[in-house]
C-alpha atoms as a PDB file:
ATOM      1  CA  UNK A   1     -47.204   6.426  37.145  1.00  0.00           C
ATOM      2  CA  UNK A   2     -45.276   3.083  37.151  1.00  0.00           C
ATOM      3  CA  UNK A   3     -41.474   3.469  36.755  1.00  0.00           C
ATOM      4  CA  UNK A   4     -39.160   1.728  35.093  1.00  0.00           C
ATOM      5  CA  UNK A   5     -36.681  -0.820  37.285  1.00  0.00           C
ATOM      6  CA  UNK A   6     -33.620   0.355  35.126  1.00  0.00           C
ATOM      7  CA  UNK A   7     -33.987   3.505  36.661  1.00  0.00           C
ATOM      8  CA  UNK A   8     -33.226   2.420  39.928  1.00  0.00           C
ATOM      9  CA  UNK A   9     -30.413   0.022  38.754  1.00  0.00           C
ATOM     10  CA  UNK A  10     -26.387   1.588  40.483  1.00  0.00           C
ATOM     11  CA  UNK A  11     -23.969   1.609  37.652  1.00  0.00           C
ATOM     12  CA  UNK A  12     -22.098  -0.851  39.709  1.00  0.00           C
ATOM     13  CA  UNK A  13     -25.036  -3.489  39.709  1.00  0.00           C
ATOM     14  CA  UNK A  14     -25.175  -3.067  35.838  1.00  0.00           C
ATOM     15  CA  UNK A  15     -21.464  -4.019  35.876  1.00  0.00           C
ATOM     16  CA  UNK A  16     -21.722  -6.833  38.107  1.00  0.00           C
ATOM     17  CA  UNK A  17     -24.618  -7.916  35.909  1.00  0.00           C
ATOM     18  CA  UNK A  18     -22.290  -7.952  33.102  1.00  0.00           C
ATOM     19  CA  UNK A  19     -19.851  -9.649  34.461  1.00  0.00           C
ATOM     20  CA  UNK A  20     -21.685 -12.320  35.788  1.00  0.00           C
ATOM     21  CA  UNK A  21     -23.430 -12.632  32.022  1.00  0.00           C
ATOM     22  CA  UNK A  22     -19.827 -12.910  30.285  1.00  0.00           C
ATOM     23  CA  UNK A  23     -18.213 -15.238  33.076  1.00  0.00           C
ATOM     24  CA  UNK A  24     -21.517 -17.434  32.302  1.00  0.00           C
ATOM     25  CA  UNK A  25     -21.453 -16.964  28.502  1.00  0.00           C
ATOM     26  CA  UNK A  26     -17.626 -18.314  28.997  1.00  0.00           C
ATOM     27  CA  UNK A  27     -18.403 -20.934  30.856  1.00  0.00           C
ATOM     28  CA  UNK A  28     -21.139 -21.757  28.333  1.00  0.00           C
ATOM     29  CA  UNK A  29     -18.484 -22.131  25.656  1.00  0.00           C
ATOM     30  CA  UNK A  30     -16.137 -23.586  27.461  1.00  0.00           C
ATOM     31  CA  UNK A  31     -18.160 -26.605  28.393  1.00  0.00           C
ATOM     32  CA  UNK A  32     -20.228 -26.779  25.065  1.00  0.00           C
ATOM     33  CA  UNK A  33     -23.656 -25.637  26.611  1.00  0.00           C
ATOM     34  CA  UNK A  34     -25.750 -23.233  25.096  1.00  0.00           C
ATOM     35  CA  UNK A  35     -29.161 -22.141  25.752  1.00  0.00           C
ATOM     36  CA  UNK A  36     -31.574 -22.221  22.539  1.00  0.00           C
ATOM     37  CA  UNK A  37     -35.296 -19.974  23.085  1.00  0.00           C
ATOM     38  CA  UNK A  38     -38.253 -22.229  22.218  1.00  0.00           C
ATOM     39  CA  UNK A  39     -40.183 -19.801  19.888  1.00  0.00           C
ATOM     40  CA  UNK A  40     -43.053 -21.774  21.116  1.00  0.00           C
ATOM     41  CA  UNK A  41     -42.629 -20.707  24.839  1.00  0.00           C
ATOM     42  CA  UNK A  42     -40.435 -18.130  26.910  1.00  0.00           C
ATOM     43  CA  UNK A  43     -38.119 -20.282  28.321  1.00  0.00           C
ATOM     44  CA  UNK A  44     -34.543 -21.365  27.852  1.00  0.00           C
ATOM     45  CA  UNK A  45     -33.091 -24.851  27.182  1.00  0.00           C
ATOM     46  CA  UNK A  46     -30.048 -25.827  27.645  1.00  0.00           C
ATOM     47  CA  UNK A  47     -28.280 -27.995  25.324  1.00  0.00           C
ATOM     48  CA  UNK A  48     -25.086 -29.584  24.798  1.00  0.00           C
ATOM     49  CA  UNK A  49     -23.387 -28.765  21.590  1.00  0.00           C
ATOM     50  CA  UNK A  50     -21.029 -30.198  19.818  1.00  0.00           C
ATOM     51  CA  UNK A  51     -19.033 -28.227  17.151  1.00  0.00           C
ATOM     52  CA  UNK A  52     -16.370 -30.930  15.624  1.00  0.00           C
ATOM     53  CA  UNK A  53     -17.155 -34.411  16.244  1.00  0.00           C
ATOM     54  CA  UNK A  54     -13.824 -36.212  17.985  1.00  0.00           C
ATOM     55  CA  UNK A  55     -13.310 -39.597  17.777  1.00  0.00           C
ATOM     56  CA  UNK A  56     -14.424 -41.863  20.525  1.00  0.00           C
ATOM     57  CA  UNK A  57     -11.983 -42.311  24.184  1.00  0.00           C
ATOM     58  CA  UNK A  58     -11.706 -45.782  25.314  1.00  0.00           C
ATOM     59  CA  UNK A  59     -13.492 -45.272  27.829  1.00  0.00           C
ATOM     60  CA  UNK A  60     -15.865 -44.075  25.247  1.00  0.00           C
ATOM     61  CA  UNK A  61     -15.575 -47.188  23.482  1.00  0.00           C
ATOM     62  CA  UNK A  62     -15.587 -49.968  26.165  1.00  0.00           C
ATOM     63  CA  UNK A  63     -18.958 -47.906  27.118  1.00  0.00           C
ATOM     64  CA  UNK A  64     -20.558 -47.733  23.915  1.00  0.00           C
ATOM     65  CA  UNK A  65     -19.666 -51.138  23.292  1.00  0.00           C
ATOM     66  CA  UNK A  66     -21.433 -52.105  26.999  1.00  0.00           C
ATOM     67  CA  UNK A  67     -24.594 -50.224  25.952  1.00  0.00           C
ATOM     68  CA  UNK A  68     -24.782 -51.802  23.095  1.00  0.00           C
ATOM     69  CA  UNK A  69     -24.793 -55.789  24.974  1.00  0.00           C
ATOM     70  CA  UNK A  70     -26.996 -54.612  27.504  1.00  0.00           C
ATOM     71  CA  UNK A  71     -29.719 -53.360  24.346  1.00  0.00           C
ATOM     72  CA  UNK A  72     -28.909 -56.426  22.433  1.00  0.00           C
ATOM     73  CA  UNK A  73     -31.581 -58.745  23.980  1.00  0.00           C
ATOM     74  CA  UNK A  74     -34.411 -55.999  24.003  1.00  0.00           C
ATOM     75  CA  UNK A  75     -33.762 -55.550  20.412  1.00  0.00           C
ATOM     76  CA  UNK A  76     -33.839 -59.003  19.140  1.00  0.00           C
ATOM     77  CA  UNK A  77     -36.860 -59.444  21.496  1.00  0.00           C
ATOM     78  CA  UNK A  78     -38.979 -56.350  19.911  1.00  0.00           C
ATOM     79  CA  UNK A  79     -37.507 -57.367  16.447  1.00  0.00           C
ATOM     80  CA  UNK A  80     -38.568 -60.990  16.427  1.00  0.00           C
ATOM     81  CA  UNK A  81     -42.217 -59.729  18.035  1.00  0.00           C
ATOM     82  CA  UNK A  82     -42.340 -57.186  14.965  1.00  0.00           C
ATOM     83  CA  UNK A  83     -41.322 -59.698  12.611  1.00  0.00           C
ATOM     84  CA  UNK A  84     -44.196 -61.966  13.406  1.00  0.00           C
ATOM     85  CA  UNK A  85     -46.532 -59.005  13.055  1.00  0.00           C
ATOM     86  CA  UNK A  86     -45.248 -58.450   9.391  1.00  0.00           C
ATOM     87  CA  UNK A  87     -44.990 -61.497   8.456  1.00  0.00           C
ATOM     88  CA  UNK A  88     -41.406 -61.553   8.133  1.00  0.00           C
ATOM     89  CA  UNK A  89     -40.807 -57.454   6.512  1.00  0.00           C
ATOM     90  CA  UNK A  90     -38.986 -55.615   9.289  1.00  0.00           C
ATOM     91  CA  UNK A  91     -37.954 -52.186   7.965  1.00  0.00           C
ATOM     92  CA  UNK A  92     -35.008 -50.493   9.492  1.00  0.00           C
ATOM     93  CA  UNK A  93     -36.042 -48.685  12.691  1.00  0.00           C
ATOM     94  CA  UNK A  94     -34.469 -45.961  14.289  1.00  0.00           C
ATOM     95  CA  UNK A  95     -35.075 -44.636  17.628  1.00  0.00           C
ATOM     96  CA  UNK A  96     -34.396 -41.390  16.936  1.00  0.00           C
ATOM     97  CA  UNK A  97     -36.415 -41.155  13.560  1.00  0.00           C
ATOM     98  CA  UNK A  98     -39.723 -40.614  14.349  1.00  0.00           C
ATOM     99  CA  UNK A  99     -40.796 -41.427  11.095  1.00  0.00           C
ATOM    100  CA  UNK A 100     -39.133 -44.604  10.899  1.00  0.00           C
ATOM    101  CA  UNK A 101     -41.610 -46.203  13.839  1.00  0.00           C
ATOM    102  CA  UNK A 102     -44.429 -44.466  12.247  1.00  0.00           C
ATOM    103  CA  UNK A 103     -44.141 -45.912   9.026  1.00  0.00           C
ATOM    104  CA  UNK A 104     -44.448 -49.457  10.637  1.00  0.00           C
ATOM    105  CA  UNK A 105     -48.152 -50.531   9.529  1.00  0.00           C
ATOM    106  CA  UNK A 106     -49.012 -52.032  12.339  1.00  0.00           C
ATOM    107  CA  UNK A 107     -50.345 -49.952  15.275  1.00  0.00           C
ATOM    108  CA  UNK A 108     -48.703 -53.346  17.522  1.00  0.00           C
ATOM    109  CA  UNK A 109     -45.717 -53.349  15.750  1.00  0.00           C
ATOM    110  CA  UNK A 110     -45.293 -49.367  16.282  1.00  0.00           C
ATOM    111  CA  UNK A 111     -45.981 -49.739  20.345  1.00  0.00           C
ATOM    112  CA  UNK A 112     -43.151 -52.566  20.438  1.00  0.00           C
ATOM    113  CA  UNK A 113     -40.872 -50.368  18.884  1.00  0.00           C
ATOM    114  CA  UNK A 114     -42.054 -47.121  20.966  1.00  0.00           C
ATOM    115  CA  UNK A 115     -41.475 -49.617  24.014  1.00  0.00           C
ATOM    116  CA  UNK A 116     -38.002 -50.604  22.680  1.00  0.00           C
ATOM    117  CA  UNK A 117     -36.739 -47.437  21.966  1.00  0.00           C
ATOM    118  CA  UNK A 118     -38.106 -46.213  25.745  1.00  0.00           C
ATOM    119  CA  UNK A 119     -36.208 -49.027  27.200  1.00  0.00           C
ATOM    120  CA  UNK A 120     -32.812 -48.641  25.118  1.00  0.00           C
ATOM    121  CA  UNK A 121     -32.627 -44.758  25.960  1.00  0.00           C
ATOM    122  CA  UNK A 122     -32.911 -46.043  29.660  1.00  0.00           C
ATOM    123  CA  UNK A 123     -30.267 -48.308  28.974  1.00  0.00           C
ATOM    124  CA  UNK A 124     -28.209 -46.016  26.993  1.00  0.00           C
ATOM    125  CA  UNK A 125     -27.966 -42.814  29.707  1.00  0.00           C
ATOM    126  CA  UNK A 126     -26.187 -45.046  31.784  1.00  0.00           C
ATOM    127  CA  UNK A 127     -23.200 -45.689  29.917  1.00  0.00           C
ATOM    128  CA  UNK A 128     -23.255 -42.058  27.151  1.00  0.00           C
ATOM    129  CA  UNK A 129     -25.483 -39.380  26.861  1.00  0.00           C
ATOM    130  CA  UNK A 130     -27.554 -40.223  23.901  1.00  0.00           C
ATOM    131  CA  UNK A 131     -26.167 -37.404  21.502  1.00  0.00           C
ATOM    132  CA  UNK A 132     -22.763 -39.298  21.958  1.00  0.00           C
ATOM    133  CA  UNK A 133     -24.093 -42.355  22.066  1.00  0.00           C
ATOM    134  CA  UNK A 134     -25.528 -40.980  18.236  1.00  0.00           C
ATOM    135  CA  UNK A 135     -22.518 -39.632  17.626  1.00  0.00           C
ATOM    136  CA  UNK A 136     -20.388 -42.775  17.893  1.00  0.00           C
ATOM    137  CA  UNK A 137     -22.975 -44.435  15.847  1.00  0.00           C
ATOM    138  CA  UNK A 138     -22.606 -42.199  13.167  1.00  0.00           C
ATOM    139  CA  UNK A 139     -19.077 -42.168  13.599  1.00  0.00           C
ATOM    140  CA  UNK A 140     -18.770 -45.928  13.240  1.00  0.00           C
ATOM    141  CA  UNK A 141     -21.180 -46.231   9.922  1.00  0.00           C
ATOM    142  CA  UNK A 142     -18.423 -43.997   8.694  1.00  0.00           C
ATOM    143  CA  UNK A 143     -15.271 -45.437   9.952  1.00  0.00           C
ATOM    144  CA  UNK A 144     -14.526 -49.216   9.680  1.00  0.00           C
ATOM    145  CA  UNK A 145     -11.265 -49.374  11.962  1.00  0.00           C
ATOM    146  CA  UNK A 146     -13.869 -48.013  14.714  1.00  0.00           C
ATOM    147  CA  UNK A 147     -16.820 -50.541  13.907  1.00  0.00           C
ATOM    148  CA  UNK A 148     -13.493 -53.153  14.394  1.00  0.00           C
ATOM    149  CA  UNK A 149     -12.543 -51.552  17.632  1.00  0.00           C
ATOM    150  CA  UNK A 150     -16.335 -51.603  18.808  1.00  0.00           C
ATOM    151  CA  UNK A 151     -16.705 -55.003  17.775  1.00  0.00           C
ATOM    152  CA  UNK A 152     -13.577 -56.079  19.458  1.00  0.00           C
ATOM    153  CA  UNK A 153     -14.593 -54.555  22.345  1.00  0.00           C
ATOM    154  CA  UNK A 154     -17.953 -56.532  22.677  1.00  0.00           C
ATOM    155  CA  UNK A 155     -15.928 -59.666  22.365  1.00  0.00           C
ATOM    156  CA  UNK A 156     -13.819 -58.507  25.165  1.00  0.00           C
ATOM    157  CA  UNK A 157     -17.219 -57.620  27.539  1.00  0.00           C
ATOM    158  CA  UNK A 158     -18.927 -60.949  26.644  1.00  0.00           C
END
């Protein structure tokens, strides 16, 4: 007969348990990470959530603004080799729209902008994460004192 491990569980280790579940679900949302369950496997991921976006730091900004230099020749590069591919039609691409790279027509044109989007990310982590890095994108579609600010800011770097 195989028996259950709860039954040999001390009150006292089911309180400790506890305890250390609630001081980590605190910590959790305190910090802004939550674990999700893949329904596709049984593990957890971790995520960083973000429940109210706040405007950008300066720090925030003088980094954003520095990722955005560093990506600016690998973008006009891939753009100008995607241009000549189709003849002259460059959609709007967006890294983090799948779709977007897939609907290029060109299997060529698709791997430069794979390859582009592989090297900005690289690029990107070390100045933001890449959800803020989003985030302030978003943000500054949205918000044209921020684009300014950005924009300033780039001047400033240069």
């Amino acid at each position: 007969m195989i028996k259950s491990s709860l039954s040999r569980l001390c009150p006292h280790k089911i309180i400790a348990q506890s305890l250390i579940v609630a001081a980590l679900a605190a910590i959790g949302i305190v910090s802004g990470v939550t674990p999700e369950i893949s329904k596709d496997s049984h593990t957890l991921i971790f995520s960083s959530s973000v429940y109210a976006q706040t405007g950008p730091t300066e720090a925030e900004i003088t980094n954003y603004a520095s990722a955005v230099l560093a990506m600016e020749p690998l973008r006009q590069n891939a753009y100008n080799e995607i241009k000549k591919i189709m003849s002259g039609a460059v959609p709007n691409i967006e890294c983090y729209r799948i779709d977007s790279i897939n609907s290029l027509a060109s299997a060529e044109a698709r791997q430069i902008a794979e390859n582009y989007c592989k090297q900005a990310l690289a690029l990107v982590v070390n100045y933001l994460s890449p959800t803020r890095f989003n985030q302030i994108t978003q943000m500054a579609d949205n918000d044209p004192n921020l684009r300014q600010k950005i924009k300033d800011r780039m001047r400033q770097l240069q």
